[in-house]
Protein backbone atom coordinates (compact mmCIF):
# COMPACT_ATOMS: atom_id res chain seq x y z
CA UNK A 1 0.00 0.00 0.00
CA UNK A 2 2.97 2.26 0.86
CA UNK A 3 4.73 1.98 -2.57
CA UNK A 4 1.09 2.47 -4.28
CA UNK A 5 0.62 5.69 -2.45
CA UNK A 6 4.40 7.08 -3.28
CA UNK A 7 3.95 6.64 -6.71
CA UNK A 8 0.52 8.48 -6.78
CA UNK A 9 2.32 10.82 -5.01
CA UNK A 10 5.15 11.18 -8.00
CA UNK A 11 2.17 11.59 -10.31
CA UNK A 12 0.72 14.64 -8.85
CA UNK A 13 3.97 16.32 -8.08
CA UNK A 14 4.64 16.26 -12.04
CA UNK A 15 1.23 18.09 -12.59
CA UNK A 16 0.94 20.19 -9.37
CA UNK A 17 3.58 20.98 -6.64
CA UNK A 18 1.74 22.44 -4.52
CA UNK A 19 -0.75 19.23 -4.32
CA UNK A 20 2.11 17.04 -4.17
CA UNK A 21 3.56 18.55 -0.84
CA UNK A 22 -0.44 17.94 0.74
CA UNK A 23 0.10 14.59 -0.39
CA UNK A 24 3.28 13.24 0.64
CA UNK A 25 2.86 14.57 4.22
CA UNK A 26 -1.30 13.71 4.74
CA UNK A 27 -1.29 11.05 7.39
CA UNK A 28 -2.33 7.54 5.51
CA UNK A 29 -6.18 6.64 6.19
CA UNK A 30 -6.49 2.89 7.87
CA UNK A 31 -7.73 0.53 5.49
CA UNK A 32 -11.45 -0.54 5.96
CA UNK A 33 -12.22 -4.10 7.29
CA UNK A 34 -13.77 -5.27 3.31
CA UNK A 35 -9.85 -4.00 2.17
CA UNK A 36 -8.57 -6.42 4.75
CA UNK A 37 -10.79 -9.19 4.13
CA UNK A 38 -9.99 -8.52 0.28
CA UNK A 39 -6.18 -8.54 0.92
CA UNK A 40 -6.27 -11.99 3.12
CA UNK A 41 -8.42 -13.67 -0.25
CA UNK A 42 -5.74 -12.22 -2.74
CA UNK A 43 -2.67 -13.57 -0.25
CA UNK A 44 -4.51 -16.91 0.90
CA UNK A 45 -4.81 -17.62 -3.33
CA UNK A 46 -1.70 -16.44 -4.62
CA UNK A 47 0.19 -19.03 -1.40
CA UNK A 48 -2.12 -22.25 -2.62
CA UNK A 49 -1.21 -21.33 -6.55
CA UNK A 50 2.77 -21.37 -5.21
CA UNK A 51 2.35 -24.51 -3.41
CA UNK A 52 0.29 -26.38 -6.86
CA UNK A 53 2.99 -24.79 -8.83
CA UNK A 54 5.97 -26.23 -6.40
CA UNK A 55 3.83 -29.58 -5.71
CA UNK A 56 3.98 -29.70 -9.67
CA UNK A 57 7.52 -28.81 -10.00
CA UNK A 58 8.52 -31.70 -7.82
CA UNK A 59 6.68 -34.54 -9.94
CA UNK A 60 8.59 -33.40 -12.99
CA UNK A 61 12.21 -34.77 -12.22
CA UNK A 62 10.58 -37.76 -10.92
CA UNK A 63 8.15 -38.20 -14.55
CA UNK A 64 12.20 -38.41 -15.97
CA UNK A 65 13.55 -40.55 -13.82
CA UNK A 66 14.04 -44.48 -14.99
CA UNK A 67 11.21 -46.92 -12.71
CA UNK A 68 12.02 -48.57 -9.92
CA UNK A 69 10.80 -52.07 -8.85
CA UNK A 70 10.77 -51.74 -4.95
CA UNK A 71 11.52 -55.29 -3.71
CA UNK A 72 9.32 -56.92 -1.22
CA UNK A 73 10.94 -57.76 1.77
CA UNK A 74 13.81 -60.57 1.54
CA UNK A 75 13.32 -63.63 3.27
CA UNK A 76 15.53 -63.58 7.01
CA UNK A 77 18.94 -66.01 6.80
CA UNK A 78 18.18 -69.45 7.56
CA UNK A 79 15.13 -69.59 5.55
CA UNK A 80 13.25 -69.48 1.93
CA UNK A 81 10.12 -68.20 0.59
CA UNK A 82 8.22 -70.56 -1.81
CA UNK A 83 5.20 -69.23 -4.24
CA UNK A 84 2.94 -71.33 -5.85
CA UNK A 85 2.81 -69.68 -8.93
CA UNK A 86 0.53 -72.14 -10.69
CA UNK A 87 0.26 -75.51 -12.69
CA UNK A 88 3.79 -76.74 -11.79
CA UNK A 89 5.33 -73.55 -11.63
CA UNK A 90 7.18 -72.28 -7.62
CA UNK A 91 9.03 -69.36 -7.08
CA UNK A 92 12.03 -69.77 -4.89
CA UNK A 93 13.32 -67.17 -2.87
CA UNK A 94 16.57 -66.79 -0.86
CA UNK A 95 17.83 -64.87 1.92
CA UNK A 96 20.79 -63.14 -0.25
CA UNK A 97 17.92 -62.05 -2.82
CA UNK A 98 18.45 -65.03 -5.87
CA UNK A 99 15.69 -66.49 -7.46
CA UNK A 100 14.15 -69.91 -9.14
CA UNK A 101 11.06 -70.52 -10.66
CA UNK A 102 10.36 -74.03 -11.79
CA UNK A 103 9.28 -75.39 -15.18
CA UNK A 104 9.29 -71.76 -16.33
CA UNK A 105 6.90 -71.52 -19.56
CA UNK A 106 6.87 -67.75 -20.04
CA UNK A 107 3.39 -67.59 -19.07
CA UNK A 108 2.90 -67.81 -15.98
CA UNK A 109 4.93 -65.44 -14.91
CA UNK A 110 7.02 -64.69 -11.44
CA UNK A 111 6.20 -60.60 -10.13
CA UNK A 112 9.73 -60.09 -10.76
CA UNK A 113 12.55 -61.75 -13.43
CA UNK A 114 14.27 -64.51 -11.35
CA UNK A 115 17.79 -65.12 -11.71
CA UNK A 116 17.18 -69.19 -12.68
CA UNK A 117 14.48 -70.86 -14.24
CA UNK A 118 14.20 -74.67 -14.57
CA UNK A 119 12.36 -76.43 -17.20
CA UNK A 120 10.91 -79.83 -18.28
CA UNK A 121 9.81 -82.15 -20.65
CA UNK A 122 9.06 -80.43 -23.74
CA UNK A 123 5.73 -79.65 -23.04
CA UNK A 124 4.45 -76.18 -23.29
CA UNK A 125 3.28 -75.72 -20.28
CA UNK A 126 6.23 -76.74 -18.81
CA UNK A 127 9.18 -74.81 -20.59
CA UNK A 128 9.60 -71.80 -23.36
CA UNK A 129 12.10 -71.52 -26.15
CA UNK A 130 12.23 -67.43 -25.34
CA UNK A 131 13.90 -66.59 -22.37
CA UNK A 132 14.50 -63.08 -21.06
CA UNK A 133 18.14 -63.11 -21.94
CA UNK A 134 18.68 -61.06 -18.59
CA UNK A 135 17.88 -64.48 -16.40
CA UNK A 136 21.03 -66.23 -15.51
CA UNK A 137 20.65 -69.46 -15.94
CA UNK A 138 17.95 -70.94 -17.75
CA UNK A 139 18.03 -75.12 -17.10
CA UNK A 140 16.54 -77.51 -19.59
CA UNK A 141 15.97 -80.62 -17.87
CA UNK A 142 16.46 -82.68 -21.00
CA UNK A 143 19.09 -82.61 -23.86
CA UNK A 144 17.79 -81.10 -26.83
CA UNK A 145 20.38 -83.19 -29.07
CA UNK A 146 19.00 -86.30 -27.40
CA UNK A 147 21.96 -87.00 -24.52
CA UNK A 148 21.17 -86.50 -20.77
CA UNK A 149 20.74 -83.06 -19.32
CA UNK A 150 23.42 -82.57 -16.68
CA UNK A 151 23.38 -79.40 -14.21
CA UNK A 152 25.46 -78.09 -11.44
CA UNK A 153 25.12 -74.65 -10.26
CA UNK A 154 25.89 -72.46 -7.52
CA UNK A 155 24.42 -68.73 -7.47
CA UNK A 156 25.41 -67.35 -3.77
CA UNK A 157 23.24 -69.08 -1.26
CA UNK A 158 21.00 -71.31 -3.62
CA UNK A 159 22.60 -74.50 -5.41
CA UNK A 160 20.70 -76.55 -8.17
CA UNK A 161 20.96 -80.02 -9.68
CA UNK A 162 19.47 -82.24 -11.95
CA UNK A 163 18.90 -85.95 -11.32
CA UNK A 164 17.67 -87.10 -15.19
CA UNK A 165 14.56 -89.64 -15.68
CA UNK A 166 12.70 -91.42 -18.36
CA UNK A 167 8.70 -90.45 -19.53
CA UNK A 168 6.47 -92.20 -21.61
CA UNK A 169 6.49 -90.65 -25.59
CA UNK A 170 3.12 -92.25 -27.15
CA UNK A 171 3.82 -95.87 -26.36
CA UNK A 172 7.88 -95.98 -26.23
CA UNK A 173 10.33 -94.31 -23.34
CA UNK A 174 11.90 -91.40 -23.76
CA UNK A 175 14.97 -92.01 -21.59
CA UNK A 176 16.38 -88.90 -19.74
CA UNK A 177 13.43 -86.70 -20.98
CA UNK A 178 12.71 -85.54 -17.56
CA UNK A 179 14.65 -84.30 -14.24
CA UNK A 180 13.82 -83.93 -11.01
CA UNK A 181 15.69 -80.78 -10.11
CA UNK A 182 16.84 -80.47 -6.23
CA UNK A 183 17.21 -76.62 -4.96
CA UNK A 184 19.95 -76.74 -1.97
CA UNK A 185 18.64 -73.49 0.21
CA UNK A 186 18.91 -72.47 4.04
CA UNK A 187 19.89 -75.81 4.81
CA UNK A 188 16.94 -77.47 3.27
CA UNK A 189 16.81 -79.73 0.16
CA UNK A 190 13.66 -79.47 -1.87
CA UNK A 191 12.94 -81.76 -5.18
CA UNK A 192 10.63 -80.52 -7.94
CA UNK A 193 9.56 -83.78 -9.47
CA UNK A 194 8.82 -82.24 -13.21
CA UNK A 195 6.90 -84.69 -15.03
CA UNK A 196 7.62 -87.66 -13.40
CA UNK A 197 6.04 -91.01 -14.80
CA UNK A 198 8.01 -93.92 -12.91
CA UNK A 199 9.25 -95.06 -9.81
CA UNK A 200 12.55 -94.18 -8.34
CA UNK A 201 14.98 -96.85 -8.51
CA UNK A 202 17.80 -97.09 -5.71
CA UNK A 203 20.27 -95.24 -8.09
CA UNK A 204 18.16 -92.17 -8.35
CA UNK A 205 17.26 -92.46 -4.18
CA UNK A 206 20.84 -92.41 -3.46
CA UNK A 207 21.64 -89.60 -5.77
CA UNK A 208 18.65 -87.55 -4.38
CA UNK A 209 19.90 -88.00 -0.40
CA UNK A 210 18.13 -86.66 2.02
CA UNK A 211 14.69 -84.41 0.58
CA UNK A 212 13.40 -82.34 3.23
CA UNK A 213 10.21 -81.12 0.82
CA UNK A 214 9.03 -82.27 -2.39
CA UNK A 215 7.15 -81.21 -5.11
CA UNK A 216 4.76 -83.79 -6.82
CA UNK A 217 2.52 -83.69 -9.61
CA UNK A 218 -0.73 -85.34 -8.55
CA UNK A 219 -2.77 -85.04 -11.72
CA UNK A 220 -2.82 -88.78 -11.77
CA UNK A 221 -2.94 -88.81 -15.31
CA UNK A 222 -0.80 -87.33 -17.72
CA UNK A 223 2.21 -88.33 -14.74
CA UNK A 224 1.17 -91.32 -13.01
CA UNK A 225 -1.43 -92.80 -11.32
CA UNK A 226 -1.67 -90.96 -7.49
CA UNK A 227 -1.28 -94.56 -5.71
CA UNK A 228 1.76 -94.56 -7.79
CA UNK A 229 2.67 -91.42 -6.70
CA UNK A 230 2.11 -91.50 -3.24
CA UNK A 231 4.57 -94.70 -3.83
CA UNK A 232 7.28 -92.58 -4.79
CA UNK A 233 7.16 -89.61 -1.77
CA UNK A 234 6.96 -92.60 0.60
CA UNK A 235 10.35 -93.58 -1.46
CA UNK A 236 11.77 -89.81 -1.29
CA UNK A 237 10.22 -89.86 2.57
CA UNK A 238 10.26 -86.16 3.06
CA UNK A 239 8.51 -84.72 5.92
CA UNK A 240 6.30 -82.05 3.41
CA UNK A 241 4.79 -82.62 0.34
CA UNK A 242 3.47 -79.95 -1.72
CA UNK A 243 0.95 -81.09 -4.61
CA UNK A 244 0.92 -79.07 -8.30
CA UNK A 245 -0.09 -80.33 -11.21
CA UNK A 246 -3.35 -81.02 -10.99
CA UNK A 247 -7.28 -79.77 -12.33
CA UNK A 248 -9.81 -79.30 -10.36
CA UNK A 249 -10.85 -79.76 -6.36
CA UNK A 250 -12.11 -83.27 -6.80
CA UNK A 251 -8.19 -84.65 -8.04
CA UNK A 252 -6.86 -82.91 -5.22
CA UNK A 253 -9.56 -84.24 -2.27
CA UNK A 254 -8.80 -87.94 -3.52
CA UNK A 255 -5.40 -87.16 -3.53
CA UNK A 256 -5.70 -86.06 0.05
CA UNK A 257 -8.04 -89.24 1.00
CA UNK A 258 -5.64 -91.38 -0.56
CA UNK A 259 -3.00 -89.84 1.52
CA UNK A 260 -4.56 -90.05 4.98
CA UNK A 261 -3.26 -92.74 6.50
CA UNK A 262 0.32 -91.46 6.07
CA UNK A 263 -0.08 -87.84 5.54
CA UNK A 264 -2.44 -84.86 7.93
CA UNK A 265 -3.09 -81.68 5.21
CA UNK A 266 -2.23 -78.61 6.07
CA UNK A 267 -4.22 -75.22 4.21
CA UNK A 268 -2.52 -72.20 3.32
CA UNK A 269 -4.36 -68.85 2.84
CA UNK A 270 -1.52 -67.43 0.80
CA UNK A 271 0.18 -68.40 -1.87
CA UNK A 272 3.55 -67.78 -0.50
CA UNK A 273 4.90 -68.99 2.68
CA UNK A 274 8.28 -69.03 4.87
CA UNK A 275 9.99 -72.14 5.06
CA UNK A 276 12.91 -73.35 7.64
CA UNK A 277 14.41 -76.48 9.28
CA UNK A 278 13.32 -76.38 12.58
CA UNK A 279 9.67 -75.16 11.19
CA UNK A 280 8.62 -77.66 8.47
CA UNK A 281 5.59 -79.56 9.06
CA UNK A 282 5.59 -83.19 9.43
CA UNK A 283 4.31 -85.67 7.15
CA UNK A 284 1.82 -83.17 5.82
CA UNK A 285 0.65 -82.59 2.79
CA UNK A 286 1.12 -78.04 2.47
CA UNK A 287 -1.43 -77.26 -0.18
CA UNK A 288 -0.74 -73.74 -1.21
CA UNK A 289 -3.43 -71.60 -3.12
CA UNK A 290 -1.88 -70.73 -6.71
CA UNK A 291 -0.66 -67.00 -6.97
CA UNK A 292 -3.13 -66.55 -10.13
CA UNK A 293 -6.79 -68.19 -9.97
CA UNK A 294 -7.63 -70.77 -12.32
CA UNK A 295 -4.09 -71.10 -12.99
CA UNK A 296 -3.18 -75.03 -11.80
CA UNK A 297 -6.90 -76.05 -12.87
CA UNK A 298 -5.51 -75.46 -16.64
CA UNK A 299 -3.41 -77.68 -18.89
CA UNK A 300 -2.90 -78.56 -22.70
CA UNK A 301 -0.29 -81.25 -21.85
């Protein structure tokens, strides 16, 4: 108000002197309480157009900036986190950050790229000839050229093998055109049986060693019968079983009914859980909801 009232004084001094001098000295008249209220408006909008402007300014470095995957929490040393993923599909996470997912088919896909993916059997739901050429190590568990699929790997804390088995190929064996593939992490051992369609003979139980938790398809069809395979995790004899590959609710209840007498089940609300030594249920049977719905009940096997 001060500067507006000098330069009406400058203005009148250029026309009339004498007015000017009445001017500059003339005491200044208090504004009236509407020219307060008007002033507060005018200063209340002009601060909440500075602070759009500067809450604007601030989003437009970050609009530039590459995007950043914010990990979910690791899992603590001495353990694992397994995710059902679907069909026959787990993701395997360790406590120094690496990752597996099992017969990887490029489908059904992990929420973030994993450093290894296993595959098996040359079925399309069970493998993919594209692979993000950022993952690691991707594992065929059969040889492409006809030979037998050998693997040995060790990425920080998790260690994976192969231990090579035969499948049925419309009425004639297909030797070594499956593997069971055995993920050494926080001190456990857990087998992912693939496709499966035999019993274990001695040579393959005293290659596998000690299994803490396997992985078995229970479809009872396109594998092997489920009295079959409750055969071979009594031949394995790990304290958890967790089922995959299967269709529906009804395979999975007779599964469970045959499986009684031997094995309690155990429900999971998640899809994901924590896994450790001291902590693994006993002779139970973890069923594990899959991480997308509808996913296990689907297969063109």
């Amino acid at each position: 108000m001060m500067a507006l009232s000098r330069e009406a004084a400058s203005n009148h001094h250029s026309a009339d002197p004498s007015m000017a001098q009445t001017t500059r000295f003339r005491p200044t008249r208090r504004p009236s309480l509407g020219a307060k209220v008007g002033v507060v408006v005018l200063l209340a909008a002009l601060a909440l157009l500075l602070a759009i402007g500067s809450a604007a300014a601030k989003c437009l470095p970050i609009a530039g900036l590459e995007p950043r995957v914010i990990p979910a929490a690791l899992p603590a040393p001495g353990s694992l986190r397994l995710t059902f993923l679907g069909h026959s599909s787990f993701l395997i996470e360790s406590a120094e950050g690496v990752s597996a997912v099992t017969d990887y088919n490029g489908w059904i896909r992990p929420p973030k790229r994993p450093d290894i993916v296993t595959m098996n059997n040359a079925h399309d739901t069970h493998y993919t000839d594209v692979v993000d050429p950022e993952i690691q190590l991707a594992l065929r568990g059969w040889d492409p050229e006809g030979g037998m699929a050998v693997h040995e790997h060790q990425l920080r804390d998790l260690k994976v093998w192969n231990l090579p088995t035969n499948v049925r190929d419309y009425g004639d064996v297909r030797y070594n055109g499956n593997s069971i593939f055995v993920f050494e992490i926080a001190d456990l051992c857990i087998a992912h049986l693939g496709h499966l369609h035999h019993l274990l003979s001695d040579e393959h139980l005293g290659q596998l060693g000690v299994i803490d938790v396997v992985l078995a398809p229970i479809d009872g069809v396109y594998t092997m019968a489920q009295e079959l395979m409750l055969e071979v995790i009594e031949q394995i004899g790990a304290p958890t079983v967790i089922p995959m590959h299967y269709f529906g609710n009804a395979t999975l209840a007779r599964f469970l009914d045959l499986a009684k007498p031997r094995y309690g089940a155990v429900y999971s609300k998640s899809s994901s859980i924590v896994l450790e030594r001291g902590k693994l249920p006993y002779r139970k049977i973890l069923v594990l909801p899959p991480r997308e719905a509808g996913v296990p009940f689907y297969s063109d096997d």
